[in-house]
PDB file of N, CA and C in Angstrom:
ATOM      1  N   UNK A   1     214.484  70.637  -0.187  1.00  0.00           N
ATOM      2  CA  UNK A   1     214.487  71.977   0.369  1.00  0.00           C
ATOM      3  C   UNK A   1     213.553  72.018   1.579  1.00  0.00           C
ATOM      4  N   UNK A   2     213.553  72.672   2.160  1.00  0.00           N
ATOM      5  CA  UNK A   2     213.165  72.584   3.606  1.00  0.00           C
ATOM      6  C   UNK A   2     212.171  73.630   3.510  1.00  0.00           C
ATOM      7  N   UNK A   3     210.688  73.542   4.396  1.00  0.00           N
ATOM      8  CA  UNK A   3     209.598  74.408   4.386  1.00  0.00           C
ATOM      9  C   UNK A   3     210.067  75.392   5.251  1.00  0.00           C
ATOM     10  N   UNK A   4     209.727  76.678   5.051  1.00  0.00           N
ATOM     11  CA  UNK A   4     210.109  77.912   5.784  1.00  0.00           C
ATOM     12  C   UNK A   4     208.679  77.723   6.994  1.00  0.00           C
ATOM     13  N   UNK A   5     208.790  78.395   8.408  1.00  0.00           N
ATOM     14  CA  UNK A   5     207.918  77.636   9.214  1.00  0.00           C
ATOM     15  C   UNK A   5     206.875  79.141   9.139  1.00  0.00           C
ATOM     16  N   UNK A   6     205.594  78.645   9.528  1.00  0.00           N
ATOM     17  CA  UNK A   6     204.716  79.813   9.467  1.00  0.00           C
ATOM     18  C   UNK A   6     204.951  80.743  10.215  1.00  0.00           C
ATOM     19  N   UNK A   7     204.293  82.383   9.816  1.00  0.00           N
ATOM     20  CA  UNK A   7     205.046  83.334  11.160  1.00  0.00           C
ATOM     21  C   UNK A   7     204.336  83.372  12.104  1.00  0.00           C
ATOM     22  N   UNK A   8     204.974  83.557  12.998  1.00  0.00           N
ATOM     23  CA  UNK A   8     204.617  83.911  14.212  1.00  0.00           C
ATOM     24  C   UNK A   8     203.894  82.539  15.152  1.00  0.00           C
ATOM     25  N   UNK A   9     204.678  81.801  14.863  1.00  0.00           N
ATOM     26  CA  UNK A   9     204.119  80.652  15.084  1.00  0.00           C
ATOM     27  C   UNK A   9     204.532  80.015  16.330  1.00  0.00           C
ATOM     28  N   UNK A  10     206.208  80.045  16.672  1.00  0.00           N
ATOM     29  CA  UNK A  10     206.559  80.536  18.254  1.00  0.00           C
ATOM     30  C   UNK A  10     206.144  81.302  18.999  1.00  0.00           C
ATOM     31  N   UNK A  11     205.921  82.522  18.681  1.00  0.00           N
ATOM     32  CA  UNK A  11     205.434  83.077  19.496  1.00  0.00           C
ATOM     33  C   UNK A  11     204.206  83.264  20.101  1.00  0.00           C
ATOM     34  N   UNK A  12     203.035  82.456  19.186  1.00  0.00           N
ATOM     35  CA  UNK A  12     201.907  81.991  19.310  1.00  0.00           C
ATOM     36  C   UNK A  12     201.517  81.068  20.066  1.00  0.00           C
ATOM     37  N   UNK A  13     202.180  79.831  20.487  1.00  0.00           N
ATOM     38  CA  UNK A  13     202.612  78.655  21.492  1.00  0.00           C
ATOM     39  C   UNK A  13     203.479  79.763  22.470  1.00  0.00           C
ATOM     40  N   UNK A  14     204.263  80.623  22.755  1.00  0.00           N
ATOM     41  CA  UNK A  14     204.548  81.353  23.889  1.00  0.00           C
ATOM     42  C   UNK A  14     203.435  81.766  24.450  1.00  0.00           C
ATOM     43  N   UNK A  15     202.744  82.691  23.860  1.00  0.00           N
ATOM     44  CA  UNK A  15     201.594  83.730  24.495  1.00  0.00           C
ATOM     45  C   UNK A  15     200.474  82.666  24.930  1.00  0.00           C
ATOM     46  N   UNK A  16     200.441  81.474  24.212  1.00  0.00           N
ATOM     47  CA  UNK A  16     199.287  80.610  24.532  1.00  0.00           C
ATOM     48  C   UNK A  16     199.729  80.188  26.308  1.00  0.00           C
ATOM     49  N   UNK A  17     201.233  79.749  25.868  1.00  0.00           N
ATOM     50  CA  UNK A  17     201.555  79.269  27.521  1.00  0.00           C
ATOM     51  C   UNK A  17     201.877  80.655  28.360  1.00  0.00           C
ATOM     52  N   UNK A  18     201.792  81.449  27.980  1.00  0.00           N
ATOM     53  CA  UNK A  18     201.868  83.080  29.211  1.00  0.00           C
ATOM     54  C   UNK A  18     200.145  83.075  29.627  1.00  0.00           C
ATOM     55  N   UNK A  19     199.944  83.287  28.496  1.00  0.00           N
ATOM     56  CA  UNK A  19     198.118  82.854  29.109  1.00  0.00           C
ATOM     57  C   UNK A  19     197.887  82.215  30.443  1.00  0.00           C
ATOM     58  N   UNK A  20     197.961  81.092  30.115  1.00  0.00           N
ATOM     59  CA  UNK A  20     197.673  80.494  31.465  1.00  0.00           C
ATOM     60  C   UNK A  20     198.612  80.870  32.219  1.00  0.00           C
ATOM     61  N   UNK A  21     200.307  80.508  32.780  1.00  0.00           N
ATOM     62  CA  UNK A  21     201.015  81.395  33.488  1.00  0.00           C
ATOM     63  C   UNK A  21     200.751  82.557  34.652  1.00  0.00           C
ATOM     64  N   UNK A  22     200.157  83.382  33.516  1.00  0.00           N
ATOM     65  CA  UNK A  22     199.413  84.803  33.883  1.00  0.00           C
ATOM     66  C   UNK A  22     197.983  85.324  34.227  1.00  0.00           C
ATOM     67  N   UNK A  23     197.905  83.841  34.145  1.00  0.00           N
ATOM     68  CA  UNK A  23     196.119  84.000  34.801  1.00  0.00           C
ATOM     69  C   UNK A  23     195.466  84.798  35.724  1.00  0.00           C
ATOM     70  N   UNK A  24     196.314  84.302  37.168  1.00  0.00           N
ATOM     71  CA  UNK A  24     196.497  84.840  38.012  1.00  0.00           C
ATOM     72  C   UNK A  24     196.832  85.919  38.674  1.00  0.00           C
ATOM     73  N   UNK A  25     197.328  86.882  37.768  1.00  0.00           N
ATOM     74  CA  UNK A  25     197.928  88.143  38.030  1.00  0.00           C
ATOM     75  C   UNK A  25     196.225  89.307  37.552  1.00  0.00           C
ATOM     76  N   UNK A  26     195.537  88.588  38.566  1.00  0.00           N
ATOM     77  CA  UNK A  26     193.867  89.578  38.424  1.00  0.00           C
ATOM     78  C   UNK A  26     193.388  89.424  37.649  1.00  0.00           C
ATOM     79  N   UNK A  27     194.139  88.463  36.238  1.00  0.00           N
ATOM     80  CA  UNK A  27     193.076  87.870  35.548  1.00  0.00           C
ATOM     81  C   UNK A  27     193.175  88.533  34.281  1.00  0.00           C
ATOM     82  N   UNK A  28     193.847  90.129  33.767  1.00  0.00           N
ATOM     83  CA  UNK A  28     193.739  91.167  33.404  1.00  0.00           C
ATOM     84  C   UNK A  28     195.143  90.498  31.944  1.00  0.00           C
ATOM     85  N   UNK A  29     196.063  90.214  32.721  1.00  0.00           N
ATOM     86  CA  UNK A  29     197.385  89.834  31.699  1.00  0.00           C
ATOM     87  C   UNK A  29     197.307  88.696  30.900  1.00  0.00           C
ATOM     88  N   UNK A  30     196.752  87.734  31.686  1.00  0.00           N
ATOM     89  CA  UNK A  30     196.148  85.999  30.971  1.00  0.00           C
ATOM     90  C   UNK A  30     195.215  86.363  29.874  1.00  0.00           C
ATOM     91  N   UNK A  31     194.541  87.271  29.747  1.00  0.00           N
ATOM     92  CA  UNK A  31     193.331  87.780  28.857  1.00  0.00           C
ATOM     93  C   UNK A  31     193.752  88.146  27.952  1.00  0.00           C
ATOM     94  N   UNK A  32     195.191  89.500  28.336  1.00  0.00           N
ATOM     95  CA  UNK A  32     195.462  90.241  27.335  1.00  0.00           C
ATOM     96  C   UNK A  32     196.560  89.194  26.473  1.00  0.00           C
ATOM     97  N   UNK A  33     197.274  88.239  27.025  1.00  0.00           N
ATOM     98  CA  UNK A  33     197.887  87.356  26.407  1.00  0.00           C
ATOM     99  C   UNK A  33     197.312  86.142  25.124  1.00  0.00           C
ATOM    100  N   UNK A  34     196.174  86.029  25.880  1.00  0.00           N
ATOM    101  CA  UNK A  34     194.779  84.816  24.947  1.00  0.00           C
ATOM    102  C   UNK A  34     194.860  85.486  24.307  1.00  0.00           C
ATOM    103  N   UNK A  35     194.148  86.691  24.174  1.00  0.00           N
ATOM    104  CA  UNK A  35     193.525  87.306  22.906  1.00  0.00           C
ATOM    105  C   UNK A  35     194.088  87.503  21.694  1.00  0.00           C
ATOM    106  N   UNK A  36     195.675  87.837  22.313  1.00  0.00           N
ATOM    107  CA  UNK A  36     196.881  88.158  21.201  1.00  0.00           C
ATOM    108  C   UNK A  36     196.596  86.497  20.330  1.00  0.00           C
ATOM    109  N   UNK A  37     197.443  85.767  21.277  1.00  0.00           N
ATOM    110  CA  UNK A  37     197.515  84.587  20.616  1.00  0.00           C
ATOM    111  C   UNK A  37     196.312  83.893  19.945  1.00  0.00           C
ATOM    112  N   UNK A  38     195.463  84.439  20.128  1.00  0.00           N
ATOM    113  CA  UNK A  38     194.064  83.556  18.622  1.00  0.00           C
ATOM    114  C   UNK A  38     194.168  84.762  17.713  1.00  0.00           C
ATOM    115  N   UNK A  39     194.311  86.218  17.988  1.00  0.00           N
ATOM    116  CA  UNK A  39     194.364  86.781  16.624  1.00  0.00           C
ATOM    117  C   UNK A  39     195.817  86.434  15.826  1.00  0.00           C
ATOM    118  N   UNK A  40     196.734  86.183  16.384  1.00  0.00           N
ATOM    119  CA  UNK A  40     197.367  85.751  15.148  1.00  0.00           C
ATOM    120  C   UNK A  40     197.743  84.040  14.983  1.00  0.00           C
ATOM    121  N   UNK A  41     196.931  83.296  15.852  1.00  0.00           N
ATOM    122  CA  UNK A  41     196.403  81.830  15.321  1.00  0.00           C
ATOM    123  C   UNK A  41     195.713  81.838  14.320  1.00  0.00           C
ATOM    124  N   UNK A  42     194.845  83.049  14.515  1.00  0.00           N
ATOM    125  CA  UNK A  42     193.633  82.919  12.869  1.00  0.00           C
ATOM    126  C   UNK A  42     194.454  83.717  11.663  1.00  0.00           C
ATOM    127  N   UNK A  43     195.254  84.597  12.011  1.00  0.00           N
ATOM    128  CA  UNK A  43     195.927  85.315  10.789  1.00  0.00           C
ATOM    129  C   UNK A  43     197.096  83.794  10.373  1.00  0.00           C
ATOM    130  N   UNK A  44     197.413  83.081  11.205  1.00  0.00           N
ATOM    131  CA  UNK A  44     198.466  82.076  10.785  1.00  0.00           C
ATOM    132  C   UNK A  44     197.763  80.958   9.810  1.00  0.00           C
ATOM    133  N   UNK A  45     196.623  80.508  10.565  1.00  0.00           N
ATOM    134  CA  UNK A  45     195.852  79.353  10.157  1.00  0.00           C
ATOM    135  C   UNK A  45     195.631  79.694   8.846  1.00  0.00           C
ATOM    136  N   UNK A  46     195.075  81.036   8.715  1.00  0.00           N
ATOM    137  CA  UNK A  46     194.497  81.605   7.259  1.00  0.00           C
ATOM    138  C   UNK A  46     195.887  81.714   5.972  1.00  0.00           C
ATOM    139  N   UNK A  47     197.169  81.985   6.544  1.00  0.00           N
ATOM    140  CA  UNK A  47     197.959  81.972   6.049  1.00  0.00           C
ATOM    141  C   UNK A  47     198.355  80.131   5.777  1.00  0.00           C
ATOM    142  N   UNK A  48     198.127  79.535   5.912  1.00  0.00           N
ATOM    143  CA  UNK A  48     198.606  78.104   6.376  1.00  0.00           C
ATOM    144  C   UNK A  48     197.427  77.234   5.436  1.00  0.00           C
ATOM    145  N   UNK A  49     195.810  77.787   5.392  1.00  0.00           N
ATOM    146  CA  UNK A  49     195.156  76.801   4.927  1.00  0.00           C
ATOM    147  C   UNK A  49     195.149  77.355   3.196  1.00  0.00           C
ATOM    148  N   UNK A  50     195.687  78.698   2.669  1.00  0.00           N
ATOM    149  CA  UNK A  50     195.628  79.087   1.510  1.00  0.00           C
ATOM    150  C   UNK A  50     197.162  78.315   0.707  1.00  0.00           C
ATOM    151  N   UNK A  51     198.171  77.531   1.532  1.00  0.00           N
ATOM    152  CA  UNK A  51     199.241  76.943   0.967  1.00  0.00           C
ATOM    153  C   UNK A  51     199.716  75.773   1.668  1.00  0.00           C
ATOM    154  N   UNK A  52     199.019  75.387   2.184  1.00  0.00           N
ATOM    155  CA  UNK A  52     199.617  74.245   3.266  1.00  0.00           C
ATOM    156  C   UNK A  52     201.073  73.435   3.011  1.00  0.00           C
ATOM    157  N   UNK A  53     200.978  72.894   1.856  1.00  0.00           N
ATOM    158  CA  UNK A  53     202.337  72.431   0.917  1.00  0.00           C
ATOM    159  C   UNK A  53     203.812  73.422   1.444  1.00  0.00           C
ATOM    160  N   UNK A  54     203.482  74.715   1.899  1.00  0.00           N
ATOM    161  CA  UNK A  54     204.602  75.861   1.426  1.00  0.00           C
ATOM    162  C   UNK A  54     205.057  76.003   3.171  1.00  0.00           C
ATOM    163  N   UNK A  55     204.077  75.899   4.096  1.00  0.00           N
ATOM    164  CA  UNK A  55     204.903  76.414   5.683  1.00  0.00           C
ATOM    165  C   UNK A  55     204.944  74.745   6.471  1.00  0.00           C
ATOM    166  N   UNK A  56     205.689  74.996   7.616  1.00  0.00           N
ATOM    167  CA  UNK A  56     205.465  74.135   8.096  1.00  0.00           C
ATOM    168  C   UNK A  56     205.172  74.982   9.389  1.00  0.00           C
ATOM    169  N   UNK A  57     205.125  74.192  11.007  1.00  0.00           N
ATOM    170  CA  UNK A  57     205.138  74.594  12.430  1.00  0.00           C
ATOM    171  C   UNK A  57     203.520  74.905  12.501  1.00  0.00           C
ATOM    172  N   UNK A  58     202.406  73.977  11.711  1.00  0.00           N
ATOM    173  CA  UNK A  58     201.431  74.464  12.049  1.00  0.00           C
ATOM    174  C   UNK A  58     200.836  73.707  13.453  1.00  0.00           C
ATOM    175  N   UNK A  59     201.285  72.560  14.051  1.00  0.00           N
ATOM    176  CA  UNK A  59     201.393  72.399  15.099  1.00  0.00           C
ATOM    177  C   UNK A  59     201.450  73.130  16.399  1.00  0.00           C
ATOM    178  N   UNK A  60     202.446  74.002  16.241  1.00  0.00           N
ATOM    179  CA  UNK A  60     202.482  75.296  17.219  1.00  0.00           C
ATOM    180  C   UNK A  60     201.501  75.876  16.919  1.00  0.00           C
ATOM    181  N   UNK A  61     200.928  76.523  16.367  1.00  0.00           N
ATOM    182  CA  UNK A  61     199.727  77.210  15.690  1.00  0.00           C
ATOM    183  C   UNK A  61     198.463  76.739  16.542  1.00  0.00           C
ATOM    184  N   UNK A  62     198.831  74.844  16.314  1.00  0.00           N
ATOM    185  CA  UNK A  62     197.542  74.690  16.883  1.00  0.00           C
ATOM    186  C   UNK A  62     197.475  74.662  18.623  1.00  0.00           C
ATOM    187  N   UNK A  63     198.593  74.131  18.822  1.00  0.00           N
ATOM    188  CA  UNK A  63     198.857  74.224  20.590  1.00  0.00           C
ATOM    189  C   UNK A  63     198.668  75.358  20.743  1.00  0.00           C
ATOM    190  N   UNK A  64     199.369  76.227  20.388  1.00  0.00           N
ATOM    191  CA  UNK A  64     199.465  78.163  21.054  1.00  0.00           C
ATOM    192  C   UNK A  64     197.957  78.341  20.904  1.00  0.00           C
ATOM    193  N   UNK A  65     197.207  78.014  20.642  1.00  0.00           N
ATOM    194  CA  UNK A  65     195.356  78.435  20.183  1.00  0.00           C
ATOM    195  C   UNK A  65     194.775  77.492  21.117  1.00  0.00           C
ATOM    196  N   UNK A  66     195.059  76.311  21.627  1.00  0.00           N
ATOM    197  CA  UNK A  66     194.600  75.605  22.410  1.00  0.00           C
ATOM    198  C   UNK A  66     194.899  76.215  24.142  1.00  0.00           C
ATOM    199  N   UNK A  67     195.908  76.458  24.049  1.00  0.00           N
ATOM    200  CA  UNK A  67     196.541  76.916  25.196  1.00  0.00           C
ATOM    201  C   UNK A  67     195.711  78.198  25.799  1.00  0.00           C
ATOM    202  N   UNK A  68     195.853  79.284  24.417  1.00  0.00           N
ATOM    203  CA  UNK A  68     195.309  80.290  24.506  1.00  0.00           C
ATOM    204  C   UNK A  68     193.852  80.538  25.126  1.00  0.00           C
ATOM    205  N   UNK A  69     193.129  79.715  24.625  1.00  0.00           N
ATOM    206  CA  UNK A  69     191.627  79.393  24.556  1.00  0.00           C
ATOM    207  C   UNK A  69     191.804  78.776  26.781  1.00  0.00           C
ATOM    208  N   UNK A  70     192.190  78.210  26.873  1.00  0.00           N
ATOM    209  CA  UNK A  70     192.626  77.545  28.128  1.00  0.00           C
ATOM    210  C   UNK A  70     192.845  78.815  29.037  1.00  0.00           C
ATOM    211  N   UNK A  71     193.616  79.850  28.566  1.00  0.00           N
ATOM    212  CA  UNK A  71     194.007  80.462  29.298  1.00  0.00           C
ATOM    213  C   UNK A  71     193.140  81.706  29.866  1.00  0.00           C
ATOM    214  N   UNK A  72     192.316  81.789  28.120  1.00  0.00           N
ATOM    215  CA  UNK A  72     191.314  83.410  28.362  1.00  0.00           C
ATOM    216  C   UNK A  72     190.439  82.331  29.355  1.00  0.00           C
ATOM    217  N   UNK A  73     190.054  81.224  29.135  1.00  0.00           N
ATOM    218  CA  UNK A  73     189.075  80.748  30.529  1.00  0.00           C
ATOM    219  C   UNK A  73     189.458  81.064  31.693  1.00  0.00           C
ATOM    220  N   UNK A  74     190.572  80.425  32.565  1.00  0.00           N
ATOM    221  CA  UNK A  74     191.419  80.587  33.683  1.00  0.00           C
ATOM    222  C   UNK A  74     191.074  82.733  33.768  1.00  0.00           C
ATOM    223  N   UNK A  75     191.921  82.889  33.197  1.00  0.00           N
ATOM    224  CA  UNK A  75     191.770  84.212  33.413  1.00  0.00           C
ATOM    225  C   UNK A  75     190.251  84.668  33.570  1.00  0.00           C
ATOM    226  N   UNK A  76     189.626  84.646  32.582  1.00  0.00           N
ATOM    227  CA  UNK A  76     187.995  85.123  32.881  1.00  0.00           C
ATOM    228  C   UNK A  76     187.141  84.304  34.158  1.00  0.00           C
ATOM    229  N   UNK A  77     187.527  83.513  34.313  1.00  0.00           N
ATOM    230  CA  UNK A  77     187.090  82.790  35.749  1.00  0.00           C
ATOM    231  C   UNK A  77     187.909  83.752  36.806  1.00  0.00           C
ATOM    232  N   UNK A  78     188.723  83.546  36.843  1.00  0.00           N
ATOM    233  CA  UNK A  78     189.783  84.858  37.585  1.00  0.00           C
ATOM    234  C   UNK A  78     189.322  85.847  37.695  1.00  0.00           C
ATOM    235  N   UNK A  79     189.538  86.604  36.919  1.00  0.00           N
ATOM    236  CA  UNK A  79     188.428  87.892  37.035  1.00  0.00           C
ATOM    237  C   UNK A  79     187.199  88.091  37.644  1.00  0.00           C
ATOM    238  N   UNK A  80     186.321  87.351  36.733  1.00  0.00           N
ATOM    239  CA  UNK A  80     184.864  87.012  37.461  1.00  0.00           C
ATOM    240  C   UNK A  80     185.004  86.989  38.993  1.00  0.00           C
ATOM    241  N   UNK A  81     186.126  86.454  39.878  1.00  0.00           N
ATOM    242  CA  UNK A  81     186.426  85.777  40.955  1.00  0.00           C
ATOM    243  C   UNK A  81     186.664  87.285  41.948  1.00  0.00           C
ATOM    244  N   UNK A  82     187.372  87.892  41.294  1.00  0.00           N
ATOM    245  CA  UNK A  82     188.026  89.115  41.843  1.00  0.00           C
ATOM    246  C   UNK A  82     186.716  90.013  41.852  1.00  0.00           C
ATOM    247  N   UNK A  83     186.172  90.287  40.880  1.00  0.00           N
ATOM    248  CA  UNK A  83     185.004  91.306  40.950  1.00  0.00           C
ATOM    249  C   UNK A  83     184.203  90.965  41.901  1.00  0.00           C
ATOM    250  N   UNK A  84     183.825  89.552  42.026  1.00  0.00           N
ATOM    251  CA  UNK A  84     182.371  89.833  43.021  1.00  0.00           C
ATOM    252  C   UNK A  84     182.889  89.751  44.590  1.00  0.00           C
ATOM    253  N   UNK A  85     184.493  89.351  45.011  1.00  0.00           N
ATOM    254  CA  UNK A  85     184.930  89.338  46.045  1.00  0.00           C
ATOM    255  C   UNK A  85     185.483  90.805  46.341  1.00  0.00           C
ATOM    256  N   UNK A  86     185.664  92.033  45.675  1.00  0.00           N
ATOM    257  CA  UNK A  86     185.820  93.638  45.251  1.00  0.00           C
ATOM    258  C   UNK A  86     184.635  93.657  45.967  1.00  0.00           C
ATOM    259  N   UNK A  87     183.239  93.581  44.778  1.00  0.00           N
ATOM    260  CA  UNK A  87     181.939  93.541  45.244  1.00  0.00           C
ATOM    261  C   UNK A  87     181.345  93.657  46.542  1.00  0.00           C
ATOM    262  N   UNK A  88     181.589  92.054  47.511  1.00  0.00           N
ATOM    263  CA  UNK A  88     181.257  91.869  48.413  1.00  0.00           C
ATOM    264  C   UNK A  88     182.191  92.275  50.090  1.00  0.00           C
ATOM    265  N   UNK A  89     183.218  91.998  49.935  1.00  0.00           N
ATOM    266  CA  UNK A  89     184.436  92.947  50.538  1.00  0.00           C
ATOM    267  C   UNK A  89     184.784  94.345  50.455  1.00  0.00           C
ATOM    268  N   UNK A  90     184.908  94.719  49.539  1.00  0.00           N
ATOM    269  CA  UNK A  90     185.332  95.987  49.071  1.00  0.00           C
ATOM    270  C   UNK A  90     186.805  95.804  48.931  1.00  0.00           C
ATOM    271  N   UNK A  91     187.589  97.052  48.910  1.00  0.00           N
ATOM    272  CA  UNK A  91     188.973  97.138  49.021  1.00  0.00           C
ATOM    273  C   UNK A  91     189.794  96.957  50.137  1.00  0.00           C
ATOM    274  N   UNK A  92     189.038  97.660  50.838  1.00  0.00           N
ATOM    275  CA  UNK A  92     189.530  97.539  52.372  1.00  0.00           C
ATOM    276  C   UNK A  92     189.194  95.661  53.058  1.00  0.00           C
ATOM    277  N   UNK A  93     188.423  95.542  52.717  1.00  0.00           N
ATOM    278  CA  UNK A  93     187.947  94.104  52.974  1.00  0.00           C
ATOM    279  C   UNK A  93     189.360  93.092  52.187  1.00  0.00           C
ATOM    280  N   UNK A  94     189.398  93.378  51.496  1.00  0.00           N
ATOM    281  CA  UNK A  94     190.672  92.745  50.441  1.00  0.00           C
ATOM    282  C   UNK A  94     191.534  92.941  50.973  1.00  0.00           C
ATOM    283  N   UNK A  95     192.325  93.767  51.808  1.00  0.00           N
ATOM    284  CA  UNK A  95     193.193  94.262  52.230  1.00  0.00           C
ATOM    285  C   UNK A  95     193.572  93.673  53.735  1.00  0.00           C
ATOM    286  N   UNK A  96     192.356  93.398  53.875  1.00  0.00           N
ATOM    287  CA  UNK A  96     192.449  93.411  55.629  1.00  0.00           C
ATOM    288  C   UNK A  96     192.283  91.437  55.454  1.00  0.00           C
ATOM    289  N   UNK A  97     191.910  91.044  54.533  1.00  0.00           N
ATOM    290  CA  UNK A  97     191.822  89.386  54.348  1.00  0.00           C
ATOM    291  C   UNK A  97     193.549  89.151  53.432  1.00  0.00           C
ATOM    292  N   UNK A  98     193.984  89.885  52.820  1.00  0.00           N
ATOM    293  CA  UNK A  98     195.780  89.462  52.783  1.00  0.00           C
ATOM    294  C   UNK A  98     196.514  89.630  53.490  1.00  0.00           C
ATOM    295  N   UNK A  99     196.570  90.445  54.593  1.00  0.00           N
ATOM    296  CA  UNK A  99     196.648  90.803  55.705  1.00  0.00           C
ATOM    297  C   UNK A  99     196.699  89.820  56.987  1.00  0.00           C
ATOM    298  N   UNK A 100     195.594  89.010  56.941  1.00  0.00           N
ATOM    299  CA  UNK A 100     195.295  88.316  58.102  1.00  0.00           C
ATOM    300  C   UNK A 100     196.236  87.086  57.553  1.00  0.00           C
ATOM    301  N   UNK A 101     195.841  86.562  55.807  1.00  0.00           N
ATOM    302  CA  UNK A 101     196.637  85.191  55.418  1.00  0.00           C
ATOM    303  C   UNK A 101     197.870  85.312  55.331  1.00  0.00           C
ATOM    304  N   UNK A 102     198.755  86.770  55.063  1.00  0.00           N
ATOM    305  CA  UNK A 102     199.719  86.923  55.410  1.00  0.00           C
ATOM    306  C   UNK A 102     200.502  86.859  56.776  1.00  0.00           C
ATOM    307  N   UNK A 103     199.818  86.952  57.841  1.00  0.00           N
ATOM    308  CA  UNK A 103     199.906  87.214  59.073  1.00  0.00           C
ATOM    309  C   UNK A 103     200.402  85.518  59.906  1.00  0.00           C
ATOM    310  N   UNK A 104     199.035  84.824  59.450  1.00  0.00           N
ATOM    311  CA  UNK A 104     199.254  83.571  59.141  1.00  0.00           C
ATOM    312  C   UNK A 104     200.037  82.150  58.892  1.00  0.00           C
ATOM    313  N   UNK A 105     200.966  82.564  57.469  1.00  0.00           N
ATOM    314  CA  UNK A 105     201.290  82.333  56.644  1.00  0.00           C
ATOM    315  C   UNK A 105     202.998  82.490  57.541  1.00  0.00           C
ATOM    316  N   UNK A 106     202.931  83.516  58.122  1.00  0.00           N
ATOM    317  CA  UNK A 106     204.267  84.128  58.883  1.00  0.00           C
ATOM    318  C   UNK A 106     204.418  83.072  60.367  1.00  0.00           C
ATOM    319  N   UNK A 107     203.103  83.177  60.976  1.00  0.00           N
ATOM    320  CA  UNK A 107     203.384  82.296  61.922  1.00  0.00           C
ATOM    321  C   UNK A 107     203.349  80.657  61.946  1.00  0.00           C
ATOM    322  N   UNK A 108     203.316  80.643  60.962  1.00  0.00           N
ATOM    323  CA  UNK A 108     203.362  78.538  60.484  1.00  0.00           C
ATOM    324  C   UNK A 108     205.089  78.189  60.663  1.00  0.00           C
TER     325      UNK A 108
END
């Protein structure tokens, strides 16, 4: 008979790889993606180390948590990155520097 696979265990290896993916999008979505994916890495794991014999796919479990962990970094470096360049630029400063690399970017 075949082990039924733990839940949420695809989708845990998804959100781990949206994590990183989404890093980049201000840093804000990669975060909110990590976070998902270790709370239900630890609700899986916990489900997984009370029967181990009974699920299988704990593999995914462990990639999607590795990934995840990978990703809230990227993202929180990201962030960090954006705030103190907000900080030191401002908005308008931000604006007027995508602006110029866009400008740029057009004449290559």
């Amino acid at each position: 008979m075949e082990k039924p696979t733990l839940p949420n265990s695809t989708l845990i290896l998804i959100f781990g790889i949206l994590s990183i993916l989404t890093c980049c999008c201000w840093g804000i979505i990669g975060l909110i993606f990590g976070i998902v994916a270790l709370v239900l890495a630890k609700s899986a794991k916990e489900t997984y180390m009370a029967a181990p014999d009974t699920y299988s796919g704990y593999n995914n479990v462990k990639t999607g948590r590795i990934l995840a962990i990978i990703g809230i970094v990227l993202s929180a470096i990201y962030l960090i990155l954006n705030i103190v360049l907000v900080a030191i630029y401002g908005w308008d400063g931000m604006q007027e520097m995508m602006m110029e690399s866009m400008e740029v970017y057009q004449n290559q």
